[in-house]
N, C-alpha and C. Protein backbone atom coordinates (compact mmCIF):
# COMPACT_ATOMS: atom_id res chain seq x y z
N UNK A 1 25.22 11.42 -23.45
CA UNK A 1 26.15 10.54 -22.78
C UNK A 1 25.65 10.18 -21.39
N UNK A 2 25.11 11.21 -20.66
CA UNK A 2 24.61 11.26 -19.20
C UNK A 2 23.44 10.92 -19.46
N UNK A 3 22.56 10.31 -20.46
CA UNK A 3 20.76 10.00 -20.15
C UNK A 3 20.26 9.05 -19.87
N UNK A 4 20.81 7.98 -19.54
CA UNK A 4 20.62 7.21 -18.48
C UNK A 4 20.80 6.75 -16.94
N UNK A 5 21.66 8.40 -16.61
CA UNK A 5 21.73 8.81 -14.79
C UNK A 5 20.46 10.17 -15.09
N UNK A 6 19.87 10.40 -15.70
CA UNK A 6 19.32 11.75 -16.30
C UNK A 6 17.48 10.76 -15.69
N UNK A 7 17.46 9.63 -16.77
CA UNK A 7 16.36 9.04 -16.31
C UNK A 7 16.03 8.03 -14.96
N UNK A 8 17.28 7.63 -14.16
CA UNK A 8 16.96 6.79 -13.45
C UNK A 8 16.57 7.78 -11.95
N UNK A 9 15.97 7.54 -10.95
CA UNK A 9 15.08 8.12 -9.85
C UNK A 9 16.43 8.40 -9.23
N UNK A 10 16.51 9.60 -8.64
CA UNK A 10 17.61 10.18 -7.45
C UNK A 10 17.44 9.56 -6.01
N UNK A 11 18.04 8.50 -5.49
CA UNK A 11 17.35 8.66 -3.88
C UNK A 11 17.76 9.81 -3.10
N UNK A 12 18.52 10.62 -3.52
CA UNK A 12 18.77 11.80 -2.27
C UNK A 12 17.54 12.40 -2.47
N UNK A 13 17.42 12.72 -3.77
CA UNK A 13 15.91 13.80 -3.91
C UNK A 13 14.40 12.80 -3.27
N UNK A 14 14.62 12.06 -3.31
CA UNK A 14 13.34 10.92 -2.94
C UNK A 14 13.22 11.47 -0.83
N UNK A 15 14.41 11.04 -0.67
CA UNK A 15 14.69 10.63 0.54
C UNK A 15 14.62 12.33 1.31
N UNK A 16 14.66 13.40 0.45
CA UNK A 16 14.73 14.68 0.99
C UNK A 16 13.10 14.68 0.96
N UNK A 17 12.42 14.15 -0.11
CA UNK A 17 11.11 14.97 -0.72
C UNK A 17 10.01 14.06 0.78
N UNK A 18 10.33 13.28 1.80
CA UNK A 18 9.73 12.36 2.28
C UNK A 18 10.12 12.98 3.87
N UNK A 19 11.31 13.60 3.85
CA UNK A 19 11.64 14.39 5.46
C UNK A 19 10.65 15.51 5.31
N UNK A 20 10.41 16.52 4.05
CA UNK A 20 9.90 17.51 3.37
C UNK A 20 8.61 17.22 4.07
N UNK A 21 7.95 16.19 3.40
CA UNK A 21 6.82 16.42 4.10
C UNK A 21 6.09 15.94 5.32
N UNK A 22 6.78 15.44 6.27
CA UNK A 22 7.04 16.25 7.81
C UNK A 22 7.31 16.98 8.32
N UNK A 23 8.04 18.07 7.55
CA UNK A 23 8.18 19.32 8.07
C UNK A 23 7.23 19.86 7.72
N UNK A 24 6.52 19.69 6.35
CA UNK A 24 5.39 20.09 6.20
C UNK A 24 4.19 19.78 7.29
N UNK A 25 3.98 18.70 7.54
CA UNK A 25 3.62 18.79 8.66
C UNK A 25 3.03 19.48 9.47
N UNK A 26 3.88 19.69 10.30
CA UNK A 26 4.48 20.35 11.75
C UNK A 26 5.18 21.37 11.71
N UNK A 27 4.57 22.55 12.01
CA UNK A 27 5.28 23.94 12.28
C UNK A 27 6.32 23.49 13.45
N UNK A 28 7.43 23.89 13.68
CA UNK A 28 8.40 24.32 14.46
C UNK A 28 8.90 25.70 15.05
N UNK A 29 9.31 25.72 15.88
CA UNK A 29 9.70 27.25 16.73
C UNK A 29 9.00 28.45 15.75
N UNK A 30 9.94 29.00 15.15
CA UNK A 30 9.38 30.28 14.57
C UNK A 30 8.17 29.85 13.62
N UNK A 31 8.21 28.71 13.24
CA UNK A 31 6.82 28.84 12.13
C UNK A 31 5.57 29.01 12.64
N UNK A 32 5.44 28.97 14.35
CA UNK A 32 3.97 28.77 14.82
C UNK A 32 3.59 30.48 14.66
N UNK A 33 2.86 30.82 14.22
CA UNK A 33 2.45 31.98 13.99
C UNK A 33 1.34 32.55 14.83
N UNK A 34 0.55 31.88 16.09
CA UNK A 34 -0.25 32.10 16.87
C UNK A 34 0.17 32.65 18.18
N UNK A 35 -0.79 33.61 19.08
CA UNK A 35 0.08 34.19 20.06
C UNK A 35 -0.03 33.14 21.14
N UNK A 36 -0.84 32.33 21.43
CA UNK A 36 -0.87 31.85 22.53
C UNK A 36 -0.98 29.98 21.83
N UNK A 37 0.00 29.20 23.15
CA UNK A 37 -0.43 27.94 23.16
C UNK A 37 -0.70 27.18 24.20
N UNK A 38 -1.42 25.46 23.84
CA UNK A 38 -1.05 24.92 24.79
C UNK A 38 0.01 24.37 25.36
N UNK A 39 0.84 23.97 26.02
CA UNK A 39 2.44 23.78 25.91
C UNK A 39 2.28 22.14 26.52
N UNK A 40 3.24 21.38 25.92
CA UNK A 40 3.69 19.87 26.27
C UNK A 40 5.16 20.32 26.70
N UNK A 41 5.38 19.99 28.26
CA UNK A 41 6.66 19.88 27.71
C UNK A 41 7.54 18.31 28.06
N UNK A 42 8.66 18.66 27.86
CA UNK A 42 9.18 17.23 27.30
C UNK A 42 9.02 15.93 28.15
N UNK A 43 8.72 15.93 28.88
CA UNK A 43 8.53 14.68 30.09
C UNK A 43 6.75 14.28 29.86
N UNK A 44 6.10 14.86 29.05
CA UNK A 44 4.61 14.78 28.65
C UNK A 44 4.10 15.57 29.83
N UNK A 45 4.62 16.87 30.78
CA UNK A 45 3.25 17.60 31.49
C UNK A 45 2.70 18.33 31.04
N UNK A 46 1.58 18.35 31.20
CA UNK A 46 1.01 19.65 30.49
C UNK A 46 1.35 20.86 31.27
N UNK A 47 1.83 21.72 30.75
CA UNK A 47 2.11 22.94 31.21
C UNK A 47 1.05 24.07 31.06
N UNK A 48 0.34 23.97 30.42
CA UNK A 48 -1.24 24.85 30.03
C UNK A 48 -0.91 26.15 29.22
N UNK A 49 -1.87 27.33 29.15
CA UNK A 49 -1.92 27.31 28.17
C UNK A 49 -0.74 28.99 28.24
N UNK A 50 0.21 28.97 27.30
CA UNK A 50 1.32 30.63 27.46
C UNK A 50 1.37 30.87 26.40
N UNK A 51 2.47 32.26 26.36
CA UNK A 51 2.14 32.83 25.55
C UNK A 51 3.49 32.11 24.10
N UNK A 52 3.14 31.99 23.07
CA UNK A 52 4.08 31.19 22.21
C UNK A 52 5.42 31.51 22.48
N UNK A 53 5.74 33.19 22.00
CA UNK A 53 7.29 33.05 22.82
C UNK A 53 7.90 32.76 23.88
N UNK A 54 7.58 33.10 25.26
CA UNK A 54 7.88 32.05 26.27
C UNK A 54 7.92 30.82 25.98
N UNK A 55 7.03 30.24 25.52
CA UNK A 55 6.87 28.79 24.86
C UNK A 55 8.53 28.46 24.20
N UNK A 56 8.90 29.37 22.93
CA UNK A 56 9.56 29.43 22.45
C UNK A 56 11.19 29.14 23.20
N UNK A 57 11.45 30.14 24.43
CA UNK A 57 12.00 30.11 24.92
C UNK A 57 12.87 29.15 25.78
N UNK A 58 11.36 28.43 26.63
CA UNK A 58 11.43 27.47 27.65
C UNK A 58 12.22 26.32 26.07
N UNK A 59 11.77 25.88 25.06
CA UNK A 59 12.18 24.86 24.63
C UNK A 59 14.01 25.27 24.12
N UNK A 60 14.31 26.34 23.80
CA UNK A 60 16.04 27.06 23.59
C UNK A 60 16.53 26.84 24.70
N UNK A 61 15.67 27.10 25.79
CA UNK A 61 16.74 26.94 27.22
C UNK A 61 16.60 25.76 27.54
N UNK A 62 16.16 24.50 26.89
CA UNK A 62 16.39 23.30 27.18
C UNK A 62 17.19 22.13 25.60
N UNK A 63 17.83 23.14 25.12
CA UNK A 63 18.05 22.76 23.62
C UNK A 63 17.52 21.80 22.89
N UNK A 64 15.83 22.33 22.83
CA UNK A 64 15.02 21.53 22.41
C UNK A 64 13.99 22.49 21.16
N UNK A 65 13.03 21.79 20.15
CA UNK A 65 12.44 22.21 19.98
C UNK A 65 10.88 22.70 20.12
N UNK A 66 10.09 23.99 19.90
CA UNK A 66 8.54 23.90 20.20
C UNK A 66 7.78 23.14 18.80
N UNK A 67 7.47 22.12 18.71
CA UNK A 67 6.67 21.66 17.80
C UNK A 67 5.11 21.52 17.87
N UNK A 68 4.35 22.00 16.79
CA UNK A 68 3.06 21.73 17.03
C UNK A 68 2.21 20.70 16.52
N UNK A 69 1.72 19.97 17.58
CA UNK A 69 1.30 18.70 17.19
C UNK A 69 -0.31 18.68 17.18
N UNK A 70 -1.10 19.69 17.12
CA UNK A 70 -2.26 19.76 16.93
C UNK A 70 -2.95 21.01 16.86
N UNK A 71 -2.89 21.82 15.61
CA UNK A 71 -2.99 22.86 14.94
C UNK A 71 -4.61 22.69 14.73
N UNK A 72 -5.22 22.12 14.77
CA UNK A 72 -6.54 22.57 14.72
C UNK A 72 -7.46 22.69 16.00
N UNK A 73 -6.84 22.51 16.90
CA UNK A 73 -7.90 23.30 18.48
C UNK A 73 -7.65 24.69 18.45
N UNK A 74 -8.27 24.98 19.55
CA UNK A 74 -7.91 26.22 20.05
C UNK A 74 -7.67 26.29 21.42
N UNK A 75 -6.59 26.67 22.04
CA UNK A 75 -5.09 27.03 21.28
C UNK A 75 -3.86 26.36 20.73
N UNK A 76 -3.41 26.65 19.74
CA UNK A 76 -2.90 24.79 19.31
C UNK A 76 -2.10 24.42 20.25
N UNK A 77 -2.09 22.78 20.21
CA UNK A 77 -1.06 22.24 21.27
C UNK A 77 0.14 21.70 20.73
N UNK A 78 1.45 22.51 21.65
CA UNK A 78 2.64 22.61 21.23
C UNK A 78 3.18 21.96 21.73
N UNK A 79 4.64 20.52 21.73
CA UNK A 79 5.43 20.15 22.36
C UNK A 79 6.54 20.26 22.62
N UNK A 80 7.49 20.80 23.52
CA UNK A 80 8.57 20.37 23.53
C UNK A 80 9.64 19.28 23.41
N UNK A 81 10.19 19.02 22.20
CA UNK A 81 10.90 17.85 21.94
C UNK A 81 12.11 18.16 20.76
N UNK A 82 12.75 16.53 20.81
CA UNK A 82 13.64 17.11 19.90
C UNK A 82 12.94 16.69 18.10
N UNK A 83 12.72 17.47 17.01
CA UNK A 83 12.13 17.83 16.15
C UNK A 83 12.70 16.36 15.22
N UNK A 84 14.18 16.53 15.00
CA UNK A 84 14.64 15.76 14.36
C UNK A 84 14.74 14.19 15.26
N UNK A 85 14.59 14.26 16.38
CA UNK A 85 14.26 12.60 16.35
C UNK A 85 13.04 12.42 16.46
N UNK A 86 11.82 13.43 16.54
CA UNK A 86 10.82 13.07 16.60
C UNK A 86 10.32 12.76 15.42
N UNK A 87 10.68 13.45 13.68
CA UNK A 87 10.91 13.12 12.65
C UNK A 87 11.02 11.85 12.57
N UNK A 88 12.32 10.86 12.94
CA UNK A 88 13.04 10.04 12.37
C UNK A 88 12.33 8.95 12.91
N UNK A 89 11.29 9.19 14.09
CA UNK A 89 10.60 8.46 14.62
C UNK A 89 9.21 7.92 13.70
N UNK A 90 8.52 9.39 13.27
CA UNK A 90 8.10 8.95 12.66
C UNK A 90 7.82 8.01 11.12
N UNK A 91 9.18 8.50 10.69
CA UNK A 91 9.52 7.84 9.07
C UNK A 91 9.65 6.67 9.37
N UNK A 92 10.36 6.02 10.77
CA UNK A 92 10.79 4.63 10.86
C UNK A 92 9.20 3.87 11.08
N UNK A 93 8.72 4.75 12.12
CA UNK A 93 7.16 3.94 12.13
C UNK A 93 6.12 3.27 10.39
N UNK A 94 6.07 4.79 9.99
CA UNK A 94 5.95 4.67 8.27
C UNK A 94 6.15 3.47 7.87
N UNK A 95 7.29 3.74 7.86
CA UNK A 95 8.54 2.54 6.88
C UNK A 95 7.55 1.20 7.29
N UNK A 96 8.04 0.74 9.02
CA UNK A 96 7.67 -0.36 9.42
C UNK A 96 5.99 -0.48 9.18
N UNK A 97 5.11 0.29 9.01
CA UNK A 97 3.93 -0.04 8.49
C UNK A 97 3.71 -0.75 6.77
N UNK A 98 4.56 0.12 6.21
CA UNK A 98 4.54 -0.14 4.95
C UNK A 98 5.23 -1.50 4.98
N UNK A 99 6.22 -2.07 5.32
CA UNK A 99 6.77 -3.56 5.63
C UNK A 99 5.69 -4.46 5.76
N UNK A 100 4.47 -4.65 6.81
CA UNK A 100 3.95 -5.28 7.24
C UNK A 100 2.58 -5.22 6.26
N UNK A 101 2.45 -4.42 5.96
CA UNK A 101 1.16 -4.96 4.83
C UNK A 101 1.44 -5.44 3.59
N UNK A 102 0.80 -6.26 3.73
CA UNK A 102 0.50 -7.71 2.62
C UNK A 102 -0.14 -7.32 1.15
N UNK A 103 0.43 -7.17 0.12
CA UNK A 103 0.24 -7.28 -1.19
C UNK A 103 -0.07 -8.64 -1.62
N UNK A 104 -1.55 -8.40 -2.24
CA UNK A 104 -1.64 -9.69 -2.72
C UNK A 104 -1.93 -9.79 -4.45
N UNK A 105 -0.83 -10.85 -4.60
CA UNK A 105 -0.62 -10.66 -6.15
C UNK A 105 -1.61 -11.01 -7.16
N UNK A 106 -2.05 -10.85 -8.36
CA UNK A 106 -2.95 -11.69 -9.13
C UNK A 106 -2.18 -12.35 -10.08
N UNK A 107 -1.90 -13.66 -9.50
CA UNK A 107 -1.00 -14.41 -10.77
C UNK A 107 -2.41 -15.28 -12.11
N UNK A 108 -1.58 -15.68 -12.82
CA UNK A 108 -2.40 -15.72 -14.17
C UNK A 108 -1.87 -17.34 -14.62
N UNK A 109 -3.12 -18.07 -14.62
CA UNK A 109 -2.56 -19.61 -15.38
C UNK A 109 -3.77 -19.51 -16.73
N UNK A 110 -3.08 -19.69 -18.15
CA UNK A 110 -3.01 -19.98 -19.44
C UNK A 110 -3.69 -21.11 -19.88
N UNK A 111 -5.01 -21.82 -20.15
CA UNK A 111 -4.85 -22.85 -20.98
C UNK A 111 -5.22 -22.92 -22.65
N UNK A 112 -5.27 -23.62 -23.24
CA UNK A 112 -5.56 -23.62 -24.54
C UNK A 112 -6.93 -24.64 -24.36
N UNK A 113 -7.55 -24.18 -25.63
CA UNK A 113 -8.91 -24.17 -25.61
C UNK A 113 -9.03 -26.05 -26.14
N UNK A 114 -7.97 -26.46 -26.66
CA UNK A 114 -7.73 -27.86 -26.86
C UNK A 114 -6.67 -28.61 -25.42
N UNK A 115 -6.83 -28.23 -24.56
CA UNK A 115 -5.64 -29.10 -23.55
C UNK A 115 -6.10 -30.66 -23.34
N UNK A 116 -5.08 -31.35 -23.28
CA UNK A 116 -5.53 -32.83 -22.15
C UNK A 116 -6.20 -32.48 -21.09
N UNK A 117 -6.67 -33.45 -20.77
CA UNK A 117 -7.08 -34.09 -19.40
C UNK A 117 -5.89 -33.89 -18.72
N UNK A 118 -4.57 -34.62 -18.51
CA UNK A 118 -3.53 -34.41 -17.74
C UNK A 118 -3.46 -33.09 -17.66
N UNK A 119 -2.93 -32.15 -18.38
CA UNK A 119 -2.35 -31.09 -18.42
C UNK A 119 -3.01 -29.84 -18.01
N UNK A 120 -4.64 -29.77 -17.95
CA UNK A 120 -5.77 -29.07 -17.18
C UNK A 120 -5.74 -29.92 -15.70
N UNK A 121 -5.33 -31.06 -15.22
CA UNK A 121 -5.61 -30.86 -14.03
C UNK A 121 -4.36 -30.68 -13.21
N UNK A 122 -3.21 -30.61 -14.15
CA UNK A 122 -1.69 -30.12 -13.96
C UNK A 122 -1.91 -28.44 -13.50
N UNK A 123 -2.75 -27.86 -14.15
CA UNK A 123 -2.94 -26.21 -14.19
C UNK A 123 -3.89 -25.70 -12.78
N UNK A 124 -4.58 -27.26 -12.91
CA UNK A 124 -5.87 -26.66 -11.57
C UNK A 124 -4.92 -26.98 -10.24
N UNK A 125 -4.01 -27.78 -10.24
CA UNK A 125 -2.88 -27.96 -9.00
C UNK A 125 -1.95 -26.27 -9.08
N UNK A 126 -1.74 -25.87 -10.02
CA UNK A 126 -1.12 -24.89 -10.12
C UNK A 126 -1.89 -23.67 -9.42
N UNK A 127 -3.07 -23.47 -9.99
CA UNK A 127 -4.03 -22.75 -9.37
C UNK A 127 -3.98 -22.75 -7.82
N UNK A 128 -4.01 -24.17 -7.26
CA UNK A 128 -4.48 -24.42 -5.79
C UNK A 128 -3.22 -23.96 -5.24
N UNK A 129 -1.85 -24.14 -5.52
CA UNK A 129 -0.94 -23.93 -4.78
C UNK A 129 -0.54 -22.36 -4.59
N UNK A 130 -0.89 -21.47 -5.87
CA UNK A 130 -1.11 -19.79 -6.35
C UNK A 130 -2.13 -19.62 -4.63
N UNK A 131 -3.36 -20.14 -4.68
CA UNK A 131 -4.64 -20.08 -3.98
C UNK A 131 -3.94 -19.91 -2.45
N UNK A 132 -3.40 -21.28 -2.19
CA UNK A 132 -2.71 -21.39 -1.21
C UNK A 132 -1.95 -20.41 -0.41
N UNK A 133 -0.65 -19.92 -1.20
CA UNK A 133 0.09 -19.05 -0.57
C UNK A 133 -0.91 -17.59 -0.76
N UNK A 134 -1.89 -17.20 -1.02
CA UNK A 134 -2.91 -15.87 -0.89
C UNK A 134 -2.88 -15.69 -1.82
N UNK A 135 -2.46 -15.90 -2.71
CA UNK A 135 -2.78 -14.93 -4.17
C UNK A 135 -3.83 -15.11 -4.93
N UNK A 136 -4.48 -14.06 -5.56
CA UNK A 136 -5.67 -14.43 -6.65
C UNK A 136 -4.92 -15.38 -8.17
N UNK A 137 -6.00 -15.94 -8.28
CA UNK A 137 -5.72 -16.70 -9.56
C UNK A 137 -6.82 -16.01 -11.16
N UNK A 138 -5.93 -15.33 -12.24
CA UNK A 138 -6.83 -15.53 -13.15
C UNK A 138 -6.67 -16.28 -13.86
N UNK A 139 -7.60 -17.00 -14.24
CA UNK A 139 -7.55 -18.22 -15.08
C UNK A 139 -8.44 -18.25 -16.37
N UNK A 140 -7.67 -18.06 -17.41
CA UNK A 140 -8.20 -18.34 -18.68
C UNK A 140 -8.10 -19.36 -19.93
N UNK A 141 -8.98 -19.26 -20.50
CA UNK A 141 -9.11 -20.18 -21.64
C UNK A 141 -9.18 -19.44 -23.19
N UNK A 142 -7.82 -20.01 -23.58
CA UNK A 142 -8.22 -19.13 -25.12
C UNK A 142 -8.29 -20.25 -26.00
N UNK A 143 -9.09 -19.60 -27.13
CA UNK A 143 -9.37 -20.18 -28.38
C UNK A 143 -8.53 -19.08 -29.74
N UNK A 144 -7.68 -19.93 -30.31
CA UNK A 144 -7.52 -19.53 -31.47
C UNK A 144 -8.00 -19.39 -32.83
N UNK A 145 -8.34 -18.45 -33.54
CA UNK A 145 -9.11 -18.49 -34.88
C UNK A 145 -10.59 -18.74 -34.77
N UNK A 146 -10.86 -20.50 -35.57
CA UNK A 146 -12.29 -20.72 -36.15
C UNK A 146 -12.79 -21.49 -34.42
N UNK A 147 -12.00 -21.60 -33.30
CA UNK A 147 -12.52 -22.26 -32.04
C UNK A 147 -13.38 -21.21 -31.56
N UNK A 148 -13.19 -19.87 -31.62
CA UNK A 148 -14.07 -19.52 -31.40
C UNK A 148 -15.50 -19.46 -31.95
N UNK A 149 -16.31 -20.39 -32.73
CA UNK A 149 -17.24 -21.15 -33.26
C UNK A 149 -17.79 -21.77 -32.37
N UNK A 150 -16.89 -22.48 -31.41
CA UNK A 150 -17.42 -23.59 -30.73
C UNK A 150 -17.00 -23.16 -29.12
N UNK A 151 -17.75 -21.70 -28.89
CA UNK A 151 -17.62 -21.38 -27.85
C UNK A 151 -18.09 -21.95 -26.62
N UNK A 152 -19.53 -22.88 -26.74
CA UNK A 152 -19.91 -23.77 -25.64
C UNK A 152 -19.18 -24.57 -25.22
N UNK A 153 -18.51 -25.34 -26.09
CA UNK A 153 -17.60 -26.46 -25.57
C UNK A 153 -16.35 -25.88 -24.27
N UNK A 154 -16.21 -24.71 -24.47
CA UNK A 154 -15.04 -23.95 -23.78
C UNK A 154 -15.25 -23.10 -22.26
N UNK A 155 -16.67 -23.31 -22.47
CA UNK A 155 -17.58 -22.43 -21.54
C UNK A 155 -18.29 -24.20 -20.54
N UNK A 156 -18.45 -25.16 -20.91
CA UNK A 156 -18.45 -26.70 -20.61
C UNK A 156 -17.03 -26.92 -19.70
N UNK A 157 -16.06 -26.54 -20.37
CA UNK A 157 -14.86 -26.44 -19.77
C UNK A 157 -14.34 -26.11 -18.95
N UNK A 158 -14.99 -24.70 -18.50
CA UNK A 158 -14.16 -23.42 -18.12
C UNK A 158 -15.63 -23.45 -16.39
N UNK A 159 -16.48 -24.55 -16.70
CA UNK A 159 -17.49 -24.43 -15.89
C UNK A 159 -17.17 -26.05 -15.02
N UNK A 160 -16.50 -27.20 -15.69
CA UNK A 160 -15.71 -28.25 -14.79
C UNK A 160 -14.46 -27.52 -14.25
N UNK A 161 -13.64 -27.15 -14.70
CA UNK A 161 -12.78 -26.34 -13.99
C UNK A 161 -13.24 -25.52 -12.62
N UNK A 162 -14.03 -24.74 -13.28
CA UNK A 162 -15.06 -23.95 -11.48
C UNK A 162 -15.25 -25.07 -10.48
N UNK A 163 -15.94 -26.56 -11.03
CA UNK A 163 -16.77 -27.18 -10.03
C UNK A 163 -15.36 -28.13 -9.38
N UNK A 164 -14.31 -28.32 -9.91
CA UNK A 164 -12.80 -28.66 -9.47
C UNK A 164 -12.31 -28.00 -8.23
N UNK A 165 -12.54 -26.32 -8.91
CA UNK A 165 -11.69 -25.62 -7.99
C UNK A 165 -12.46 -24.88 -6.72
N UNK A 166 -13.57 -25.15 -6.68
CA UNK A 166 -14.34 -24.73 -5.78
C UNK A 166 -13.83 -25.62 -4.30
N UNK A 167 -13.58 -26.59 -4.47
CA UNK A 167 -12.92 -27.39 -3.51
C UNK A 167 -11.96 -26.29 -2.76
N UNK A 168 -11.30 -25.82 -3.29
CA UNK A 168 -9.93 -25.03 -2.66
C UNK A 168 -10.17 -23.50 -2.84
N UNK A 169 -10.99 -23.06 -3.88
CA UNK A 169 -11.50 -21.43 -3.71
C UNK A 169 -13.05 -20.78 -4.40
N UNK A 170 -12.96 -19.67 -4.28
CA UNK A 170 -13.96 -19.28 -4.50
C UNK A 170 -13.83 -18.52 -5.71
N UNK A 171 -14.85 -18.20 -6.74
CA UNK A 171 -14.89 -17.31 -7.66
C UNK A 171 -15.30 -15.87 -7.32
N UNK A 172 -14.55 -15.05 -7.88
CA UNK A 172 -14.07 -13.81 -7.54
C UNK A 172 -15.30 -13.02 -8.71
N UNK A 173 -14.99 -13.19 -9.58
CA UNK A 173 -16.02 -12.92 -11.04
C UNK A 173 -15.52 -13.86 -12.22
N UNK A 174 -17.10 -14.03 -12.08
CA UNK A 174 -17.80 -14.89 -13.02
C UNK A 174 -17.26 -15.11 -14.30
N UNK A 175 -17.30 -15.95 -14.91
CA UNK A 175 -16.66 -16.57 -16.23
C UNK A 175 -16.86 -15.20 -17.49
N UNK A 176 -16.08 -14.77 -17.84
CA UNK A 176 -16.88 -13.85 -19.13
C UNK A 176 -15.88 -13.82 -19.84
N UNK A 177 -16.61 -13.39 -21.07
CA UNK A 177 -15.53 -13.60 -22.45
C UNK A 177 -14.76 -12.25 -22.57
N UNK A 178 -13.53 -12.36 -23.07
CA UNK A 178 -12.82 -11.14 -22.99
C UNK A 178 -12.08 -11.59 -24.39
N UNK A 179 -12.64 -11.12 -25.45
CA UNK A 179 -11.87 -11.20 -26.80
C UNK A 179 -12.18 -12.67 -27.18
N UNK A 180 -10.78 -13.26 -27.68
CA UNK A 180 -10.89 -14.56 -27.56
C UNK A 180 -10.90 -15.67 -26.24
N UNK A 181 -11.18 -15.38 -25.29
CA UNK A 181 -10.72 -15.56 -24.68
C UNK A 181 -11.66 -15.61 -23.32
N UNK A 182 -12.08 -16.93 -22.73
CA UNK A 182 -13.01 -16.74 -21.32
C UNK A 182 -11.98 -16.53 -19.92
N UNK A 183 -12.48 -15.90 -19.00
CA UNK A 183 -11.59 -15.45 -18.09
C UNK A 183 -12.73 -16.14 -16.85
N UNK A 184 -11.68 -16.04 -15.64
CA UNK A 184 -12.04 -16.05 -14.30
C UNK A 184 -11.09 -16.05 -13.34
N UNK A 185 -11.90 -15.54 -12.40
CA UNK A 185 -10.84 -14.93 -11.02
C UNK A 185 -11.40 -16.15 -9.83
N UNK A 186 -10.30 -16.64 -9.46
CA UNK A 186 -10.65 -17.50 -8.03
C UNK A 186 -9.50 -16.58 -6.74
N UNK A 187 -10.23 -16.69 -5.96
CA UNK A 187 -9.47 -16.28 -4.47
C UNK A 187 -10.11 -17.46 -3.85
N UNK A 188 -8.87 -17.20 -2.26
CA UNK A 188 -8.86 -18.03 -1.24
C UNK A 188 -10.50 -18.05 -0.79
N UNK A 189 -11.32 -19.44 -0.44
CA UNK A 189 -12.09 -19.83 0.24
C UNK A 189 -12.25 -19.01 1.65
């Protein structure tokens, strides 16, 4: 009755498993397990180098936490701050990185190995406008059944099409047969 809330993704568990590993991270107060650090404290001075519990301390008597933000020197360097907005700081940065990079799609235009004249240069406009907004274009030509016999004629074809679209992009890889079927990749010029 319940197996389709059973299969769909939890965001609490998503959204826990992604704080998780920032804490993973970054040791906090008791997790630093070293006797001595370097200390940040919260205004960015360096305070140099004490002993972790004092460390510990100075950040409780400022209801803050000791976080360590660079565990591989010697002695690691610890900051005083607050843990959970320094967290939330970083997920939002994340986030906004992941926003800003550009996926670029590979859309796919179809012809038949018999098309018009109209209707192939209907497809190569299609192509250019795909080209246009960034996306790769694959572009193929199939033959059904006994056409594949008369594979030159399609490969004649599939090679005016290139010298068309070269105007507006470039070939990505080269014409090759894939089943029935000749393929090619154009990207932006």
């Amino acid at each position: 009755m319940n197996q389709t809330n059973n299969n769909r993704p939890n965001s609490d568990k998503s959204a826990s498993n992604s704080s998780n590993n920032f804490e993973k991270s970054f040791r906090v107060n008791e997790q630093i397990d070293v006797k001595k650090v370097r200390l940040i404290d919260q205004e960015g001075k360096m305070i140099g180098v004490i002993d972790t519990f004092e460390a510990i301390k100075l950040a409780v008597a400022s209801n803050l936490d000791l976080v360590e933000v660079s565990p591989n020197v010697e002695p690691p360097v610890c900051k005083i701050a607050n843990f959970g907005k320094m967290r939330y700081e970083m997920q939002k940065k994340a986030s906004d990185a992941k926003k800003k990079q550009k996926v670029i799609e590979t859309k796919e235009v179809k012809m038949s190995f018999n098309i018009g004249k109209a209707d192939c240069d209907l497809k190569i406009k299609q192509t250019e406008k795909f080209i246009k907004k960034g996306n790769k274009v694959r572009l193929s030509i199939r033959m059904k059944g006994r056409e594949i016999s008369h594979i030159e004629i399609a490969k004649t074809m599939m090679s005016e099409i290139i010298d068309k679209a070269s105007l507006f992009a470039k070939v990505e890889s080269n014409p090759k047969l894939e089943g029935m079927q000749i393929v090619v990749i154009f990207v932006k010029k």
